[in-house]
Protein backbone atom coordinates (compact mmCIF):
# COMPACT_ATOMS: atom_id res chain seq x y z
CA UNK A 1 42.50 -16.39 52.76
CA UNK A 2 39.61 -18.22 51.48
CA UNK A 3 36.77 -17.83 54.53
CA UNK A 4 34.08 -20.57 55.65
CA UNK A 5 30.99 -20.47 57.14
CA UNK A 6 29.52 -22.88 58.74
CA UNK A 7 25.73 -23.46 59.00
CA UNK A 8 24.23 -22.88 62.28
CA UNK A 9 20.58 -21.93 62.44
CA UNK A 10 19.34 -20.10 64.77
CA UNK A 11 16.08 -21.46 66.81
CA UNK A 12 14.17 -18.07 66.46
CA UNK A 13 14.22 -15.63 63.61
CA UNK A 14 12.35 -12.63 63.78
CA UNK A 15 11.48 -11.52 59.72
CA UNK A 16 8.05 -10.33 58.04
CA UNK A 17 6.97 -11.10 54.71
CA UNK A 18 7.11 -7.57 54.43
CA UNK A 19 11.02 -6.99 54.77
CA UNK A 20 11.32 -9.80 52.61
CA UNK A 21 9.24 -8.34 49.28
CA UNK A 22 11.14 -5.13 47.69
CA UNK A 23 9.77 -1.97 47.53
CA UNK A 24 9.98 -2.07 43.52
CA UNK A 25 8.98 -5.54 43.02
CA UNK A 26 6.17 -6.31 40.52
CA UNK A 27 4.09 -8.24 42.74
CA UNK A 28 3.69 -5.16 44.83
CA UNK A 29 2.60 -2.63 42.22
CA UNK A 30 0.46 -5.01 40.68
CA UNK A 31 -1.45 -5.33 44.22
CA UNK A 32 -1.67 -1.68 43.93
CA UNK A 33 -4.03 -2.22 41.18
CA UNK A 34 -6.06 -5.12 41.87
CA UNK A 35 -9.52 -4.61 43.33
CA UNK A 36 -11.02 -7.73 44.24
CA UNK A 37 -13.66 -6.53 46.88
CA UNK A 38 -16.02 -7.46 44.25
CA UNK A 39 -15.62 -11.26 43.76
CA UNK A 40 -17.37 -12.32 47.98
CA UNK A 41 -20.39 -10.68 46.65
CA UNK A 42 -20.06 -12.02 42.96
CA UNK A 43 -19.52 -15.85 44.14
CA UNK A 44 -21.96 -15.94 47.17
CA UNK A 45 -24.51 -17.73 45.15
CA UNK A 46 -22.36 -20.50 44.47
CA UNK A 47 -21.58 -21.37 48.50
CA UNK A 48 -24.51 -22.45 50.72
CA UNK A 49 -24.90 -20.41 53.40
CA UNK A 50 -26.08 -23.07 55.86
CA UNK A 51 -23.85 -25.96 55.05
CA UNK A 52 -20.99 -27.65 54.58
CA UNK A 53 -17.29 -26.71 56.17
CA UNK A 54 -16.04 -23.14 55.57
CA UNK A 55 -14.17 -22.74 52.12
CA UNK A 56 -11.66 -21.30 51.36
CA UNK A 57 -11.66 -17.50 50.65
CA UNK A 58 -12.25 -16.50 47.18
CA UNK A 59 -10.22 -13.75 46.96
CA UNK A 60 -7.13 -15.70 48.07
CA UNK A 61 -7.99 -18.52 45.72
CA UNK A 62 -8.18 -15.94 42.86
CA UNK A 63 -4.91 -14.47 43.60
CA UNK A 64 -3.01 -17.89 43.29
CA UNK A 65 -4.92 -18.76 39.89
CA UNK A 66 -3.75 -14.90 38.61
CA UNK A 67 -0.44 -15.80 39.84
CA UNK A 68 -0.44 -19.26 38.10
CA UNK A 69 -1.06 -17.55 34.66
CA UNK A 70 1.34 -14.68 34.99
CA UNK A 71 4.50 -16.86 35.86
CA UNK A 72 2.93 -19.79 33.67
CA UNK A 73 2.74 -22.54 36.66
CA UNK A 74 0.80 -25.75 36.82
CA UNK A 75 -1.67 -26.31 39.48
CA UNK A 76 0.87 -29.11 41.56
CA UNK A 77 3.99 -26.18 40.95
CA UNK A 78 1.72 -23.29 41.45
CA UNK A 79 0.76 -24.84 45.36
CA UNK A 80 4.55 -25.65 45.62
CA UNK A 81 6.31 -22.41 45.27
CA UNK A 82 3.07 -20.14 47.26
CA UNK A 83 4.61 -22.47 49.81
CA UNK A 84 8.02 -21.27 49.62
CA UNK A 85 8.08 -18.04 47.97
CA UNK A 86 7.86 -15.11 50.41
CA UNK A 87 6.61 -13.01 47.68
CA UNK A 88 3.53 -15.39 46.67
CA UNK A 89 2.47 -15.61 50.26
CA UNK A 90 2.75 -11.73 50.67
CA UNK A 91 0.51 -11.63 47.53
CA UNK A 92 -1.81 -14.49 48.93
CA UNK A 93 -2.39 -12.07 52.28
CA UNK A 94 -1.04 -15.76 53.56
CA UNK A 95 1.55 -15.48 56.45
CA UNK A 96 4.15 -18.32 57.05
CA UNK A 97 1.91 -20.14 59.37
CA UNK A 98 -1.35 -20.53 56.99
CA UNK A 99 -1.70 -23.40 55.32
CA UNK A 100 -1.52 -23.25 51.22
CA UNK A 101 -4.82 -24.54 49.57
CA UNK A 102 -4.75 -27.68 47.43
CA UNK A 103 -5.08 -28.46 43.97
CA UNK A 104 -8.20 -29.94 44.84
CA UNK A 105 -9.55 -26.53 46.08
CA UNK A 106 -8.66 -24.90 43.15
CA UNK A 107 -10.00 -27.07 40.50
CA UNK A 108 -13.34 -26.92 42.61
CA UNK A 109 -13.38 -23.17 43.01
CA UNK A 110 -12.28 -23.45 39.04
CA UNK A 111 -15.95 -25.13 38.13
CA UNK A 112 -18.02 -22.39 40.44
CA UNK A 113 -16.57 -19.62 38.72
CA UNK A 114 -16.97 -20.70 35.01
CA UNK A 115 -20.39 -21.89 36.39
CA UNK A 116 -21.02 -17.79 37.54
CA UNK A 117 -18.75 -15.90 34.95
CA UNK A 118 -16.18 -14.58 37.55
CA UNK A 119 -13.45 -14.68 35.19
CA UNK A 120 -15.58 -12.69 32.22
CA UNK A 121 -16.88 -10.54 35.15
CA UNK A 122 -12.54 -10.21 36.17
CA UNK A 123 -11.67 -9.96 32.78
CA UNK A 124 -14.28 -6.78 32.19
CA UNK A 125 -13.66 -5.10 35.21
CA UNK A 126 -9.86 -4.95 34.50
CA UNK A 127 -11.02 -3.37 31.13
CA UNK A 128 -12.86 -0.66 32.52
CA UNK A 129 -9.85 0.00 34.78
CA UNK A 130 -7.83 0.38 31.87
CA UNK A 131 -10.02 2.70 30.17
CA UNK A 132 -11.00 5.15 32.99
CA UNK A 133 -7.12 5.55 33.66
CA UNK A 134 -6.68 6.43 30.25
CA UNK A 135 -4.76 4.00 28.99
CA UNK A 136 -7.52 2.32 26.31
CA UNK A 137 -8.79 5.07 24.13
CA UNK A 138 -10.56 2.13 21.83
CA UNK A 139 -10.91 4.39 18.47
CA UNK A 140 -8.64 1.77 16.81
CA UNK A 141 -9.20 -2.09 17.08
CA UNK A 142 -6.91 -5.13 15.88
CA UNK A 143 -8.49 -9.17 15.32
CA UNK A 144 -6.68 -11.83 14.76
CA UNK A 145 -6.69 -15.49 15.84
CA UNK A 146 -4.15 -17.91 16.83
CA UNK A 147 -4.27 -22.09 16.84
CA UNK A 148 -3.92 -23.39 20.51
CA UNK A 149 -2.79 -27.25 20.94
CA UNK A 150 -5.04 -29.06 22.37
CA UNK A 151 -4.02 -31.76 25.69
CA UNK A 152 -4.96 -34.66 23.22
CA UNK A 153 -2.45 -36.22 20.82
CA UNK A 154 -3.61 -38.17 17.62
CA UNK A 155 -3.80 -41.46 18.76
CA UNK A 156 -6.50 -40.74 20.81
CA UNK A 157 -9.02 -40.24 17.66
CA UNK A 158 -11.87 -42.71 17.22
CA UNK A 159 -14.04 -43.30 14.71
CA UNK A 160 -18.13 -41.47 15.05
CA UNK A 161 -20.16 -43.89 15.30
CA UNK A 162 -22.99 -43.72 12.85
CA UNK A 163 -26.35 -45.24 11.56
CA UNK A 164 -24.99 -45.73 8.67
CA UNK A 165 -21.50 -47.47 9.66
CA UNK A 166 -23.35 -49.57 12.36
CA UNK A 167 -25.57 -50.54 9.17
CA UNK A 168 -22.32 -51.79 7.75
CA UNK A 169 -20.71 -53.57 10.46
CA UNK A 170 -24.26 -55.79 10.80
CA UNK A 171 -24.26 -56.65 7.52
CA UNK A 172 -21.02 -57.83 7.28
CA UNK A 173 -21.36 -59.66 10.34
CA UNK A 174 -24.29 -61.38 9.00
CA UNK A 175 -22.43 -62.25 6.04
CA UNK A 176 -19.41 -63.84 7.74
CA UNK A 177 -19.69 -67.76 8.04
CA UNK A 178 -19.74 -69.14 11.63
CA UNK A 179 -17.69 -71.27 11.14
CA UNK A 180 -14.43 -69.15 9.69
CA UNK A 181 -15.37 -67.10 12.73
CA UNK A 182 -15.32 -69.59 14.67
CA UNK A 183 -12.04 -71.23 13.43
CA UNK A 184 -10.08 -67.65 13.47
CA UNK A 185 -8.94 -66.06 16.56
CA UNK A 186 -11.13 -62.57 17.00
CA UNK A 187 -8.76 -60.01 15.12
CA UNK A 188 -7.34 -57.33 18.09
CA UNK A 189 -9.03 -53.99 17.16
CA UNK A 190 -7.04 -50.87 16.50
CA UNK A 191 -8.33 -49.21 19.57
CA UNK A 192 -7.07 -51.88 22.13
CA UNK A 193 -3.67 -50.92 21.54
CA UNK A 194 -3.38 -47.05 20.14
CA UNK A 195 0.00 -46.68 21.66
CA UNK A 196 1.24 -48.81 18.66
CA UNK A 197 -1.44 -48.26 16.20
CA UNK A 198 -0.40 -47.88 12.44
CA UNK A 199 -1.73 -44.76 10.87
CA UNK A 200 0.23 -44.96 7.58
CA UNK A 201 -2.86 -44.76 4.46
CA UNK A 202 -5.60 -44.40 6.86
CA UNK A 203 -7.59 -40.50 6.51
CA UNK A 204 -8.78 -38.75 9.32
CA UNK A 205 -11.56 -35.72 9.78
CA UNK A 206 -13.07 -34.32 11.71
CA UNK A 207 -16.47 -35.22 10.29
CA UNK A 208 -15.29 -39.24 10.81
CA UNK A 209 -13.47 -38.98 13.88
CA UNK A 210 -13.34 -37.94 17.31
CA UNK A 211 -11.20 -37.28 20.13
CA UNK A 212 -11.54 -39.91 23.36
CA UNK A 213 -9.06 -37.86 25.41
CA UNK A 214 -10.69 -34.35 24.52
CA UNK A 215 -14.42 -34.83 22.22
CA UNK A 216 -14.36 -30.91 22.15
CA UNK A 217 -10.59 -30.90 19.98
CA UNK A 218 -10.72 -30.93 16.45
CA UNK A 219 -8.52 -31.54 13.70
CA UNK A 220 -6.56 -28.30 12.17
CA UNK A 221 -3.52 -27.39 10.06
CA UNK A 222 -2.35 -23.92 9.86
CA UNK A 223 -1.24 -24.02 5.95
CA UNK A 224 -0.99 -26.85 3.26
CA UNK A 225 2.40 -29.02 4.32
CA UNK A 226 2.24 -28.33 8.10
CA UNK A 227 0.95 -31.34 10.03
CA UNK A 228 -2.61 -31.43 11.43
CA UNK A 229 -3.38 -31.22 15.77
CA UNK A 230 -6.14 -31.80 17.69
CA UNK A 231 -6.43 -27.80 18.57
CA UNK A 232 -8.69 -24.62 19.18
CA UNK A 233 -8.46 -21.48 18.13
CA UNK A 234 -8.31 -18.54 20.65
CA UNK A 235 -9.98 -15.27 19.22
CA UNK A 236 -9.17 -11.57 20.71
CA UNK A 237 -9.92 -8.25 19.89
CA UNK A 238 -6.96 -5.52 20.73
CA UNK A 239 -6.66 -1.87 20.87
CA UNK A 240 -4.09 -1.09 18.21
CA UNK A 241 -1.94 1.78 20.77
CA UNK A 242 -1.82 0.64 23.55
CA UNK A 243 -1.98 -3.09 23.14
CA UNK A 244 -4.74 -3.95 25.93
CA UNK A 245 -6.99 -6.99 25.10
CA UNK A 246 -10.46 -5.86 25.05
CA UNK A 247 -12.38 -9.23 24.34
CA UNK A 248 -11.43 -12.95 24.37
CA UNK A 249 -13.02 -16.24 23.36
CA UNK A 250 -12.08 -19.45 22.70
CA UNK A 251 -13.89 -21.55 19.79
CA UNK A 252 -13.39 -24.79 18.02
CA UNK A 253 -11.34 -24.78 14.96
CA UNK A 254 -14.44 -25.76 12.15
CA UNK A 255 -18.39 -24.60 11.92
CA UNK A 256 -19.92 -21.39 11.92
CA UNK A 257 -18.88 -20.21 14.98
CA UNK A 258 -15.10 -20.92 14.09
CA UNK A 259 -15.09 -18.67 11.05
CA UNK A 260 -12.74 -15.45 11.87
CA UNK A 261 -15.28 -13.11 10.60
CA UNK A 262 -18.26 -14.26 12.51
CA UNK A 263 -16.23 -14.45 15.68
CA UNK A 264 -14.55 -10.65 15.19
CA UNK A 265 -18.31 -9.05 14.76
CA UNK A 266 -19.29 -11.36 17.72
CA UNK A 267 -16.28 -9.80 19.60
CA UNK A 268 -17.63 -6.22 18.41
CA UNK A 269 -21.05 -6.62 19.45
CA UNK A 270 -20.21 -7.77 22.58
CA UNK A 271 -17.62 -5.15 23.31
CA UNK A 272 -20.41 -2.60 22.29
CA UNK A 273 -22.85 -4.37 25.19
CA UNK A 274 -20.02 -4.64 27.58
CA UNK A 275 -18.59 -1.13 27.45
CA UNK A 276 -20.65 0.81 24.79
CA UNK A 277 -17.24 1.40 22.69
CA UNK A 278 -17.28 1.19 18.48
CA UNK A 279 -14.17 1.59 17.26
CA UNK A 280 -13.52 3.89 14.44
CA UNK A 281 -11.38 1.32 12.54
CA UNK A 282 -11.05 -2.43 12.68
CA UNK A 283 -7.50 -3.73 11.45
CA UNK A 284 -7.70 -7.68 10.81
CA UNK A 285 -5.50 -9.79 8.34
CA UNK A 286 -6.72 -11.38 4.59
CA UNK A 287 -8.64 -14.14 6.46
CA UNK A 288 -11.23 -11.61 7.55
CA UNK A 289 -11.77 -9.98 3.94
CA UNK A 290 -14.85 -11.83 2.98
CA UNK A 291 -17.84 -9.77 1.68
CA UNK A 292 -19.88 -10.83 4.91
CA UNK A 293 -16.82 -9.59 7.49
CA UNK A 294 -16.71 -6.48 5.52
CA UNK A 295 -20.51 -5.62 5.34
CA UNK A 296 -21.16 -6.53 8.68
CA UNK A 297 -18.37 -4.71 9.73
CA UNK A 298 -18.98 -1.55 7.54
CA UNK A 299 -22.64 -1.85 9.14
CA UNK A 300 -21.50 -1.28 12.64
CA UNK A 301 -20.22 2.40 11.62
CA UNK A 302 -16.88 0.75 11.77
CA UNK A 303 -14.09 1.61 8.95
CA UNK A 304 -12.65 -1.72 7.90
CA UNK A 305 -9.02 -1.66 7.06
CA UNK A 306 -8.63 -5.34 5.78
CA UNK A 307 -7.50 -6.45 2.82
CA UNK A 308 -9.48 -8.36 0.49
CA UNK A 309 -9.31 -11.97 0.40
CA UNK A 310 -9.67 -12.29 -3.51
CA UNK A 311 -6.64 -9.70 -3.86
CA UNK A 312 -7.68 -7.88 -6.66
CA UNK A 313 -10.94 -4.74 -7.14
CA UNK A 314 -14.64 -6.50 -6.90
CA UNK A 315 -16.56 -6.32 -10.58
CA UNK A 316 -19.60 -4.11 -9.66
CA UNK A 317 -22.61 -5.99 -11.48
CA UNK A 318 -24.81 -4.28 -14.21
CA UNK A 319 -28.10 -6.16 -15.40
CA UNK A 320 -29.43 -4.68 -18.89
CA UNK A 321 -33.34 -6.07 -17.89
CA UNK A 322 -35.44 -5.48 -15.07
CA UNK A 323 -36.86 -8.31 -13.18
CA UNK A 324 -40.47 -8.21 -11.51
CA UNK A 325 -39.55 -10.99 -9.77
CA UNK A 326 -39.17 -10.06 -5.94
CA UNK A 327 -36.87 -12.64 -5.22
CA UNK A 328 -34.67 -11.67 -7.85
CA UNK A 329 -34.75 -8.21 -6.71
CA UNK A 330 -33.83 -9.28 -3.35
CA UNK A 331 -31.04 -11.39 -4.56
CA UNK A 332 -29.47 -8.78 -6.65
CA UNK A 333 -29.60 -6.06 -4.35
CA UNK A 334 -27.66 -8.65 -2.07
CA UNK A 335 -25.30 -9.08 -4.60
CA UNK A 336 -24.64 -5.67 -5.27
CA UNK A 337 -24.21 -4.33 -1.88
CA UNK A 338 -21.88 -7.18 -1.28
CA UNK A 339 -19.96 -5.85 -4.55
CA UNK A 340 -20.03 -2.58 -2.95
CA UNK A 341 -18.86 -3.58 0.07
CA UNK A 342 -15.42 -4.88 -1.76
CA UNK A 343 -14.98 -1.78 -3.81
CA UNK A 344 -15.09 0.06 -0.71
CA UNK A 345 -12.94 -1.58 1.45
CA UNK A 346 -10.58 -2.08 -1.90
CA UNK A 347 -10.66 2.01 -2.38
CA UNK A 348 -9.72 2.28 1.34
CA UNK A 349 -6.25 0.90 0.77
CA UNK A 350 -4.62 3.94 -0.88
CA UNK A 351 -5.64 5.92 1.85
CA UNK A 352 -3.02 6.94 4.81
CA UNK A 353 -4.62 5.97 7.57
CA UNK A 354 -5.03 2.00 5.83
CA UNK A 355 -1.43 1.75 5.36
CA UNK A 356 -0.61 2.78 9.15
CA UNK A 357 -2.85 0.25 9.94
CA UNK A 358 -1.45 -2.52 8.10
CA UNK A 359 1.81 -1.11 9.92
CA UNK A 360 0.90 -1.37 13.05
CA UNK A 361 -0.93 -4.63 12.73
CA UNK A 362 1.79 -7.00 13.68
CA UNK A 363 1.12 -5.79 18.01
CA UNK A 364 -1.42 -8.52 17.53
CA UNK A 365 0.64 -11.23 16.32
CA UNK A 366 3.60 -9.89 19.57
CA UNK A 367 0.47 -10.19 22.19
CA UNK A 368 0.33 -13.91 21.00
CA UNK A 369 3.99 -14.41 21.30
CA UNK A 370 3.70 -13.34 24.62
CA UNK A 371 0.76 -15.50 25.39
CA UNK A 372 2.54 -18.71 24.21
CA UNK A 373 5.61 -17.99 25.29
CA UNK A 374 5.48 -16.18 29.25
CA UNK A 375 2.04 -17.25 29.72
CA UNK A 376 1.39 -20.89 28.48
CA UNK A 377 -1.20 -20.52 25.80
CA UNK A 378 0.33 -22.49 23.31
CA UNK A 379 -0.94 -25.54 24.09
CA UNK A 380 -4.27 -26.38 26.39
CA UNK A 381 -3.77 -26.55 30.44
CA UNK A 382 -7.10 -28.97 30.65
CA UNK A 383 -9.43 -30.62 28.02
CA UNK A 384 -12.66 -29.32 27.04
CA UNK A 385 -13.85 -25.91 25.28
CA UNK A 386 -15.24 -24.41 28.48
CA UNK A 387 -12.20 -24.67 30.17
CA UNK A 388 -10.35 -23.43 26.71
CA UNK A 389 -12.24 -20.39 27.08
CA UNK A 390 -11.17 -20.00 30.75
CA UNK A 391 -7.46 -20.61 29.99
CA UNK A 392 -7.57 -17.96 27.26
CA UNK A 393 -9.94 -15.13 29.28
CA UNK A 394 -7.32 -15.65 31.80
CA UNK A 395 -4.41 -15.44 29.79
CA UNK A 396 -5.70 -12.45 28.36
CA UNK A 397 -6.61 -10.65 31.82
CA UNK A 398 -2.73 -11.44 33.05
CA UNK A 399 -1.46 -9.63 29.64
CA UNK A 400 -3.73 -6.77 30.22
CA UNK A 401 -2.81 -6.40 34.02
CA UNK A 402 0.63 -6.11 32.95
CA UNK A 403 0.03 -3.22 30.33
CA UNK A 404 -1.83 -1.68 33.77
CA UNK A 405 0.87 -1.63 36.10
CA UNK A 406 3.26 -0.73 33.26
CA UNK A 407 1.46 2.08 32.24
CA UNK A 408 0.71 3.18 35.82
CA UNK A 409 4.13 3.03 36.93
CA UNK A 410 5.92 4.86 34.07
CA UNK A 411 8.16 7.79 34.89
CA UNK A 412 6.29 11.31 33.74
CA UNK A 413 8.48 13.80 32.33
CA UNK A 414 8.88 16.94 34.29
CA UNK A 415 7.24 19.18 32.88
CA UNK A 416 9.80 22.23 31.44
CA UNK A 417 9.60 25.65 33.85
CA UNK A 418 8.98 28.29 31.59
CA UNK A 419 11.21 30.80 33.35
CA UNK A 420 14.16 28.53 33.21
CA UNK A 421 14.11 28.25 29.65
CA UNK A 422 13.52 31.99 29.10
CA UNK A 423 16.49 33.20 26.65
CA UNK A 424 18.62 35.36 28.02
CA UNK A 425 19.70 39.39 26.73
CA UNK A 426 22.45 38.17 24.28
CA UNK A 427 20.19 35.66 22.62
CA UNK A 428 17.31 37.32 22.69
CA UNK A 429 19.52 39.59 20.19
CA UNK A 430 20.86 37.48 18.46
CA UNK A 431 17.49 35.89 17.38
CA UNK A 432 15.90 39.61 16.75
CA UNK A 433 19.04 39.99 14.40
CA UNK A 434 18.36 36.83 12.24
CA UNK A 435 14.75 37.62 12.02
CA UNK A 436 15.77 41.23 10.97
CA UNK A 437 17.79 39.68 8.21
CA UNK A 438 15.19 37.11 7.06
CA UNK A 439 12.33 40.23 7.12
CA UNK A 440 14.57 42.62 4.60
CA UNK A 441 15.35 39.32 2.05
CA UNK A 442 11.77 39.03 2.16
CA UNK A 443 11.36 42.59 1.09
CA UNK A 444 13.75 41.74 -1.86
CA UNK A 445 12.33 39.03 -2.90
CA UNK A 446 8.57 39.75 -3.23
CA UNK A 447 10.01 42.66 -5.19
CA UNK A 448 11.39 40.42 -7.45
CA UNK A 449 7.88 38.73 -7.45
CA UNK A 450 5.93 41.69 -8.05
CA UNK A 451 8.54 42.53 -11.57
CA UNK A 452 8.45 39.63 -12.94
CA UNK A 453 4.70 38.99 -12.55
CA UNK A 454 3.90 42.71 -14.76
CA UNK A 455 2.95 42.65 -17.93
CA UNK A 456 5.87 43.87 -20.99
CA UNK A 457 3.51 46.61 -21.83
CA UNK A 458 3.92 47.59 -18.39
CA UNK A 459 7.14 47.70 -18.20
CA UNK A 460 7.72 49.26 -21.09
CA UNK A 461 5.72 52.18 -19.98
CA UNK A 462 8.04 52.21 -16.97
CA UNK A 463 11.20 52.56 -19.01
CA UNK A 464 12.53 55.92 -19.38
């Protein structure tokens, strides 16, 4: 007999948020972990302490950001389910009376913390945390960057104004008679209408042509046949074992700055000031195997296990003349500890510990699968580079809280009682037995040894 139930609420339950979270849930050992005691201190500059209405509490506005990034949740979604979801508000320290913050709140307390580097500050305390419980040893390091999508489609590109196109448009405003210009309707621009705008024939760059939607976006195709985005490139700096992330950045995808090399010994230098680590080896793909990469990197004390970009052994260059010229002396010495630089990093692949490297090099390439897939870094949450950065420091910090709790909360093996595992009388025998055996064919055989390794003089002597 098929039952029913019909719905009758009661007017008073009596429940706490803390029946309601399991013992074993993730939000609860990941609470175990986080210290934010820090961040009152850390963001009292930013608050007056005279005016305005009370805020709301850092710590609690913190929590729902972390939570944001971890279950990849917009600000509108992340306000809706804190609301409903027991286990949010337990993590919030919010009880079922409090009232959620807005999304205003949050993109307010957003702008005061990139203004005072709470989320570096977040992101390098987490680090040390993973290095004092021995988790990040940090002998072995992994680079790599990945293209991020920026909130911007094509059709919001414009063209740079400059002196010299502002030149052209005079002159050939000049030159137009008033009176065609007159007779013909103005001509609708391009720009009025981008929703329907024709871009068949027309070239873009990013030299030309800029983003109204995001200025800081920039145009960028992974290989030759894949189709160009407005994107960024996110930049990190792993340890190779255990997979934490121990520096982040987010850069444009052209200039200087955007160059993998230059970013990875940026990365390194600032993981040095941060937390006084070098690595022992640096493992980055064939984009990084430039002569500067590899003599900066080589500088640093730091073995580079990168492959070269040309793909094939340097030419070490041999001048027959001297030069008395300084400069010249200066340029070759360049060039030859450049050369150097290749050959050494080339000899470096035969070696054992290169080819584990190369191995193990794809944990890098999993951390941003897991980024862009559970976390939301493949494409931008808001428009500009600052905020870029913030989205991937974040993203980042939520990976490496994970690896925390994980590693905290792994099962130890029991250690094996010595006693138990004592043999016993009849195998103790049976082992003295075999190694009885294995001592007289020993005998025999360096016997053998010791005949065949005389002389035939000698053994002719021993012949009766």
């Amino acid at each position: 007999m098929m039952g029913k139930r019909e719905a009758q609420p009661s007017a008073l339950q009596v429940v706490t948020l803390e029946e309601l979270v399991p013992q074993g849930h993730f939000l609860r050992k990941l609470d175990a972990v986080l210290d934010l005691r820090f961040v009152p201190e850390f963001m009292q500059p930013a608050y007056p302490s005279n005016r305005g209405h009370p805020g709301v509490d850092p710590r609690l506005a913190v929590r729902m950001i972390l939570l944001s990034y971890l279950y990849d949740l917009s600000d509108v979604r992340l306000c809706d389910e804190v609301g409903m979801h027991a286990g949010y508000r337990w993590f919030c320290r919010l009880d079922f009376h409090d009232a959620v913050p807005d999304r205003t709140t949050l993109v307010k307390f957003r702008k005061r913390c990139r203004e005072h580097g709470l989320w570096e500050a977040l992101f390098q305390r987490i680090v040390s945390q993973c290095r004092d419980v021995g988790l990040l040893s940090g002998r072995h390091l992994m680079a790599d960057s990945t293209q991020v999508q920026a909130s911007a489609s094509i059709k919001s590109l414009r063209e740079v104004e400059t002196e010299l196109t502002s030149a052209a448009d005079r002159v050939c405003a000049e030159e137009q008679p008033a009176a065609t210009a007159a007779a013909q309707p103005p001509a609708a621009k391009d720009d009025e209408d981008h929703h329907h705008t024709d871009f068949h024939g027309k070239r873009f760059s990013n030299t030309t042509h800029r983003s109204g939607t995001d200025p800081d976006a920039q145009l960028y195709r992974k290989g030759k046949g894949k189709e160009s985005k407005l994107s960024y490139k996110a930049h990190v700096l792993a340890d190779t074992k255990s997979r934490v992330i121990v520096q982040a950045a987010a850069t444009r995808v052209s200039g200087a700055e955007a160059q993998d090399g230059a970013q990875a010994i940026a990365l390194l230098d600032q993981l040095h000031h941060d937390h006084g680590i070098t690595p022992q080896t640096l493992c980055a793909d064939t984009g990084y195997g430039n002569a500067d990469t590899l003599c900066a990197v080589s500088a640093r004390g730091v073995v580079p296990h990168i492959p070269l970009l040309s793909g094939k052994p340097p030419k070490i260059p041999v001048w027959r003349t001297r030069t008395r010229s300084l400069e010249k002396a200066r340029k070759r010495r360049e060039t030859l500890r450049r050369a150097q630089a290749l050959q050494a990093a080339w000899d470096l692949s035969d070696t054992r510990g290169y080819q584990l490297s190369r191995k193990l090099r794809h944990r890098v390439e999993h951390l941003f699968g897991e980024a862009k897939q559970s976390h939301g870094l493949a494409r931008a949450r808001y428009r500009g580079l600052q905020k870029m950065n913030e989205q991937v420091v974040l993203t980042a910090t939520a990976q490496n809280l994970k690896r925390l709790v994980s590693f905290l909360n792994k099962p130890r093996k029991p250690m094996p009682n010595r006693g138990a595992v004592r043999p016993t009388a009849p195998l103790s025998a049976a082992i003295s037995a075999v190694a009885s055996h294995f001592r007289t064919y020993g005998r025999r055989l360096m016997v053998i040894i010791e005949a065949f390794s005389l002389s035939p003089a000698h053994l002719q002597l021993q012949t009766p």
